[in-house]
Protein backbone atom coordinates (compact mmCIF):
# COMPACT_ATOMS: atom_id res chain seq x y z
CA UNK A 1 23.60 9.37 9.10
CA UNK A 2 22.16 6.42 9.08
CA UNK A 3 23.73 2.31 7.61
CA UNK A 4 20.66 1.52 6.30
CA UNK A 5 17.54 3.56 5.25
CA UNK A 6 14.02 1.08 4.45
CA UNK A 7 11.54 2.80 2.42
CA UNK A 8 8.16 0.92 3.45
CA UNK A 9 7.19 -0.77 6.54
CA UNK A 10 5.70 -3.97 5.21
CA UNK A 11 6.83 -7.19 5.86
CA UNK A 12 9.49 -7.49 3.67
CA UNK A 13 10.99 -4.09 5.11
CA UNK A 14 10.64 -4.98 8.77
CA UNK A 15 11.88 -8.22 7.89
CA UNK A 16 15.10 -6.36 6.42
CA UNK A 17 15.19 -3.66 9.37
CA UNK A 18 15.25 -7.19 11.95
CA UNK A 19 18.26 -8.82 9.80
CA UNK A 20 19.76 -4.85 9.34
CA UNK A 21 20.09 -4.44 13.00
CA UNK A 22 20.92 -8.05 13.51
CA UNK A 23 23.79 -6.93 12.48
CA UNK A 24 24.19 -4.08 14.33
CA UNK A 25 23.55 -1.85 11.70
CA UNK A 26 21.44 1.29 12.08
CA UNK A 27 18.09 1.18 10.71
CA UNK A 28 15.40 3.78 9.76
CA UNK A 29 12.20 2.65 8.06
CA UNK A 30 10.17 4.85 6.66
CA UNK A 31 6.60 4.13 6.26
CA UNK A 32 3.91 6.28 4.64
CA UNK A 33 0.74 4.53 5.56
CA UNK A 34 0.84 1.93 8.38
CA UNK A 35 3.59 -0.74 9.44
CA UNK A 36 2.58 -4.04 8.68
CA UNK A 37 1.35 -3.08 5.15
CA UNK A 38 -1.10 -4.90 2.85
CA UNK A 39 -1.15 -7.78 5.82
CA UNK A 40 -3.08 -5.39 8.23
CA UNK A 41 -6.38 -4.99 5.97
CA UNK A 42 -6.69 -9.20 5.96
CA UNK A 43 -9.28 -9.97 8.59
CA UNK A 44 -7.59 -13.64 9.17
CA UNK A 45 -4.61 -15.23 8.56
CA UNK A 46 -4.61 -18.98 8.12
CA UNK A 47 -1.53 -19.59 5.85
CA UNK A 48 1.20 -18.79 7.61
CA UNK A 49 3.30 -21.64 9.22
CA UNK A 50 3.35 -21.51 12.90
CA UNK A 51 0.62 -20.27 13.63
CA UNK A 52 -3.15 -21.78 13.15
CA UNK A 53 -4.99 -18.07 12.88
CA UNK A 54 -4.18 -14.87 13.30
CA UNK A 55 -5.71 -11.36 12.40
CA UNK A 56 -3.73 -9.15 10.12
CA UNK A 57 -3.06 -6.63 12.69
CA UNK A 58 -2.00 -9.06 14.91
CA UNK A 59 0.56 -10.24 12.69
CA UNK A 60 1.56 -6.59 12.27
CA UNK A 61 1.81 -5.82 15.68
CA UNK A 62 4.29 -8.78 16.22
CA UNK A 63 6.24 -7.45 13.46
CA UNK A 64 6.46 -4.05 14.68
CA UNK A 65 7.28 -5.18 18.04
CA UNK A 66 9.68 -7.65 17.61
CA UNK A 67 11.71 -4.98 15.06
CA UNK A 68 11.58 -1.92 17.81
CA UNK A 69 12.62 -4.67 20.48
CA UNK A 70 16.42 -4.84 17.85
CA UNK A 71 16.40 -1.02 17.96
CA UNK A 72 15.30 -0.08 14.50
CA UNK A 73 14.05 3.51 13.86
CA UNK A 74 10.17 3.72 12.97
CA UNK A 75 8.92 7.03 11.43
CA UNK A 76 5.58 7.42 9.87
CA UNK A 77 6.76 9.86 6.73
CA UNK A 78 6.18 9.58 3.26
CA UNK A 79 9.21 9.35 1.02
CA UNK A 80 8.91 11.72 -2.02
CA UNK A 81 12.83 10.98 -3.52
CA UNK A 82 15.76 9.52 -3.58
CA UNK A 83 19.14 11.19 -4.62
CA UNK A 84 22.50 9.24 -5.12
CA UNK A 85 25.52 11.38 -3.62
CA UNK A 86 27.76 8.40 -4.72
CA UNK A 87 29.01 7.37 -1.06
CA UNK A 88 25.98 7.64 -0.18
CA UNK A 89 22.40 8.53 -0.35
CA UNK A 90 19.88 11.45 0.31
CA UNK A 91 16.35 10.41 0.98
CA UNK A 92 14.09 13.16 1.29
CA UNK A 93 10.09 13.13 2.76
CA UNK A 94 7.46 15.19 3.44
CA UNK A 95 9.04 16.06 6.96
CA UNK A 96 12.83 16.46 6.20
CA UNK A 97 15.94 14.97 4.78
CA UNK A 98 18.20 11.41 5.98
CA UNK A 99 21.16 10.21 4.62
CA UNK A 100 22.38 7.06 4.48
CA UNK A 101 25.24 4.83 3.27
CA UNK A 102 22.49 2.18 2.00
CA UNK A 103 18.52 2.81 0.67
CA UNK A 104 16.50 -0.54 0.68
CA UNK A 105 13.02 -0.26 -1.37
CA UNK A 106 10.14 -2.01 -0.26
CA UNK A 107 7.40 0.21 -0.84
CA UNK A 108 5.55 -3.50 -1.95
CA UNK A 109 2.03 -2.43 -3.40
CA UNK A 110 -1.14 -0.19 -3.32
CA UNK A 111 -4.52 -1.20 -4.41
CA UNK A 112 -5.33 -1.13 -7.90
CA UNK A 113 -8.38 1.05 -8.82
CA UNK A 114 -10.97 0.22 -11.09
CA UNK A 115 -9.74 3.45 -13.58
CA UNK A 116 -13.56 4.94 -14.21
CA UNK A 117 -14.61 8.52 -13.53
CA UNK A 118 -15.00 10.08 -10.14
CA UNK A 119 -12.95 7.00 -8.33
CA UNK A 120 -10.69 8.60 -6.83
CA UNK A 121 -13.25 11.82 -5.06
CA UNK A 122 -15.66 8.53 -3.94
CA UNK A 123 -12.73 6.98 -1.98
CA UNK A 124 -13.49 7.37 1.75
CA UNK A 125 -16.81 8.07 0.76
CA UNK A 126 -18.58 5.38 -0.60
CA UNK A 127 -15.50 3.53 -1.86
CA UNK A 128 -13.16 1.65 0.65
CA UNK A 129 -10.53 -1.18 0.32
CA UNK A 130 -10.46 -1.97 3.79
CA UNK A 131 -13.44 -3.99 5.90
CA UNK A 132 -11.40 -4.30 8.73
CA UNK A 133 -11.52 -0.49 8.50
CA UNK A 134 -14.27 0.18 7.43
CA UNK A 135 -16.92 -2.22 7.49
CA UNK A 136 -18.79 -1.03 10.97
CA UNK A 137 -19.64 2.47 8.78
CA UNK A 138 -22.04 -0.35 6.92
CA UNK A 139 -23.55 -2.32 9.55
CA UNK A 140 -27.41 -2.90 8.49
CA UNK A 141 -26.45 -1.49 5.06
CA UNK A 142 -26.57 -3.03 1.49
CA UNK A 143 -22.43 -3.03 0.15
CA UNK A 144 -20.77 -4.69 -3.10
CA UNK A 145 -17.58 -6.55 -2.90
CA UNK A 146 -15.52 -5.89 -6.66
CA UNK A 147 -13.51 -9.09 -7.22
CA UNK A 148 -13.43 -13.10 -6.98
CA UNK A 149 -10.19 -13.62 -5.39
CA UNK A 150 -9.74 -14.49 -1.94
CA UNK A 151 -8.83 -10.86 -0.49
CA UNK A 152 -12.44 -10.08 -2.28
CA UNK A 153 -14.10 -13.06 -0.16
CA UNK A 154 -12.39 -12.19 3.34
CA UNK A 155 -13.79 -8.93 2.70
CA UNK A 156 -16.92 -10.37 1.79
CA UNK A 157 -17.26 -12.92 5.01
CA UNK A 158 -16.31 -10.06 7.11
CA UNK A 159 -18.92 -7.59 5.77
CA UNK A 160 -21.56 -10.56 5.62
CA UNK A 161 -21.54 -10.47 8.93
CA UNK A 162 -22.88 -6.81 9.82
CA UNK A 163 -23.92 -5.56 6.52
CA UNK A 164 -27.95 -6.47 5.43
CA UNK A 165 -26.83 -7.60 1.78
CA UNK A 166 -23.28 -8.65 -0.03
CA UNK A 167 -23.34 -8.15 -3.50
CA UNK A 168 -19.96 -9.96 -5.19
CA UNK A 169 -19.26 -8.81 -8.66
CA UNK A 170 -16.87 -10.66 -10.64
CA UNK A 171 -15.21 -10.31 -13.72
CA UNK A 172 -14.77 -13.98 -14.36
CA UNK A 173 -17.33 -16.75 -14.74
CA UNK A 174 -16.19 -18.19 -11.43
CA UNK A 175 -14.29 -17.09 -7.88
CA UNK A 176 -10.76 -17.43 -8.17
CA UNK A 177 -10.58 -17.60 -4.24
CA UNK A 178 -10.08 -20.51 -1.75
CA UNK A 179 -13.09 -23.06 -2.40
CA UNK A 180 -13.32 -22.70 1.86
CA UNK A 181 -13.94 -19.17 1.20
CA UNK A 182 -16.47 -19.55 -1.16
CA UNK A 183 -18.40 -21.87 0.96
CA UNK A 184 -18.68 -20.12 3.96
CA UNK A 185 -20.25 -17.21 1.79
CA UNK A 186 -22.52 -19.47 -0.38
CA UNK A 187 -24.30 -20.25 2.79
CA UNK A 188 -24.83 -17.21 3.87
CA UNK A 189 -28.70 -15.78 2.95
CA UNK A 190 -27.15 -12.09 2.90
CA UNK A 191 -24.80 -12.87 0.05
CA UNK A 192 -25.37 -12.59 -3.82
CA UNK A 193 -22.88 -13.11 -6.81
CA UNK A 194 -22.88 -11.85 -10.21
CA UNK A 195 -20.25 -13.12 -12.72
CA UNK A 196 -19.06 -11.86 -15.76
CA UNK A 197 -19.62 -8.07 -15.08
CA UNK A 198 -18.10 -5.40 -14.58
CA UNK A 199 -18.58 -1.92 -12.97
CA UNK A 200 -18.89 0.84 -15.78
CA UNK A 201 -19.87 3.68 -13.79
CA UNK A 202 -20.54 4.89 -10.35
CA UNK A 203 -23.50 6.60 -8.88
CA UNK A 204 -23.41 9.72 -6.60
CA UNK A 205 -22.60 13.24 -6.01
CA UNK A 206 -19.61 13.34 -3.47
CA UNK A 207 -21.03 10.37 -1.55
CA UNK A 208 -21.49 7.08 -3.58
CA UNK A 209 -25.04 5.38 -3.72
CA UNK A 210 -25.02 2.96 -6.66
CA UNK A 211 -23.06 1.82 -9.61
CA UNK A 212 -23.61 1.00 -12.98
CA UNK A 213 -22.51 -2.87 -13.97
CA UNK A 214 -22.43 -4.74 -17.78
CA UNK A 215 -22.46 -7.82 -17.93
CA UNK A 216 -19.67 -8.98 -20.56
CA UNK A 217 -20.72 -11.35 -22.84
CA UNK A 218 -24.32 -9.87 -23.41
CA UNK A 219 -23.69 -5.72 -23.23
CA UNK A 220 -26.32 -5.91 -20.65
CA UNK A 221 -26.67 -3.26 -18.52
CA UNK A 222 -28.07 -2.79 -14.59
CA UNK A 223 -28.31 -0.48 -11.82
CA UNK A 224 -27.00 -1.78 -8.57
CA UNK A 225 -28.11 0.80 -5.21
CA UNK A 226 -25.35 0.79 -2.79
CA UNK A 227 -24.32 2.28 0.50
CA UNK A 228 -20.97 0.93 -0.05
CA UNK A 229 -18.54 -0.21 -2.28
CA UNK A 230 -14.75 -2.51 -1.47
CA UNK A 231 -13.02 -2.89 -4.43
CA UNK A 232 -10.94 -6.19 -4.59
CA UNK A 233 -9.19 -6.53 -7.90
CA UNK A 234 -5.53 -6.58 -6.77
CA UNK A 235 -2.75 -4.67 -6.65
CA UNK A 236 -0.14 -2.48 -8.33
CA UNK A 237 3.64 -1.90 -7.69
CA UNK A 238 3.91 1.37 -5.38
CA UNK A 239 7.78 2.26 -6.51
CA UNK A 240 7.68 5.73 -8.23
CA UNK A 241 10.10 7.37 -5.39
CA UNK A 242 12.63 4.58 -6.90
CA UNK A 243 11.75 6.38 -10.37
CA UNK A 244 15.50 7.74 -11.75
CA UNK A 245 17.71 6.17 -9.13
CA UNK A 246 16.94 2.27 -9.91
């Protein structure tokens, strides 16, 4: 039995485990992907007070550590439900069942997809939301970056500087991103950007290798070869195990 039971290991839920065990509570967060959450696929942090720049993992790894250093309860498992006993609750995951006088949900966000056919098979093979991840599989290779916001353009800088050509495609008639973003990528040779398009269909069987894009105001149509494709458009609430209880 635990006090307090944290579904998602992001910020916000390390931030409650630190204040949970602050006082002296006992403190299990659950976390299906990695602690740290969105904040460990940014390649540099520059906004955050108190510190000038940081990496993404970085900042993750102080969160981690500082909340294991209180004595909070870490376990990589993914939370399928939650049942109210009235007392108390029943949290169940794919490795077995806690109980706890308290459930906190901050399962935050998951990327948002671009909804067209064959997404979802492409994704780890062709299709990635991560540079920091994945961006050394594309070193020397020709990539697109989906999106105009600033996640899109770190992804962008960081790929720019391994990959032989950046292709940005953006929705919009203009980047949505920090102008300082958009600067240090306008001056880079290696970079491209196409605005108002979309993508309307992808290219490849089981590995991805281009993608079909239309441009919006004309219906016009292109074929774009690829090695590799980040998507960038956002993201989408992640709470279905609240689904019932909330």
């Amino acid at each position: 039995m635990f006090d307090i039971i944290i579904i998602g290991g992001g910020p916000a839920g390390l931030t409650a485990a630190l204040y949970g065990r602050r006082q002296n509570k006992s403190v299990l967060v659950l976390e299906k992907n990695s602690f740290g959450g969105q904040t460990v696929f940014s390649p540099k942090i520059e906004n955050y007070p108190g510190f000038v720049e940081m990496s993404g993992m970085e900042f993750s790894d102080k969160l981690v550590d500082q909340v294991l250093k209180q004595g909070a309860d870490l376990r990589m498992e993914t939370a399928v439900e939650i049942t109210d006993l009235g007392k108390t609750k029943k949290v169940t995951t794919d490795c077995g069942e806690y109980e706890s006088r308290a459930v906190i949900i901050a399962t935050g966000a998951k990327h948002r997809l671009l909804g067209l056919e064959g997404e979802e098979e492409l994704i780890g093979n062709g299709i990635s939301f991560c540079a920091v991840c994945d961006g050394a599989f594309y070193a020397g290779k020709d990539v697109a970056v989906i999106g105009g916001g600033n996640s899109a353009l770190q992804e962008a800088i960081l790929l720019s500087e391994s990959c032989h050509a950046v292709h940005i495609i953006q929705n919009l008639p203009t980047l949505t991103g920090e102008d300082k973003l958009a600067k240090i990528l306008e001056s880079k040779e290696n970079v491209d950007f196409t605005y108002n398009t979309v993508v309307t269909k992808l290219l490849g069987d089981g590995e991805l290798n281009g993608i079909i894009i239309t441009n919006t105001e004309t219906g016009e149509e292109d074929r774009v070869l690829l090695d590799g494709m980040f998507v960038a458009i956002g993201l989408v609430p992640d709470n279905d195990v609240a689904n019932g209880v909330v």
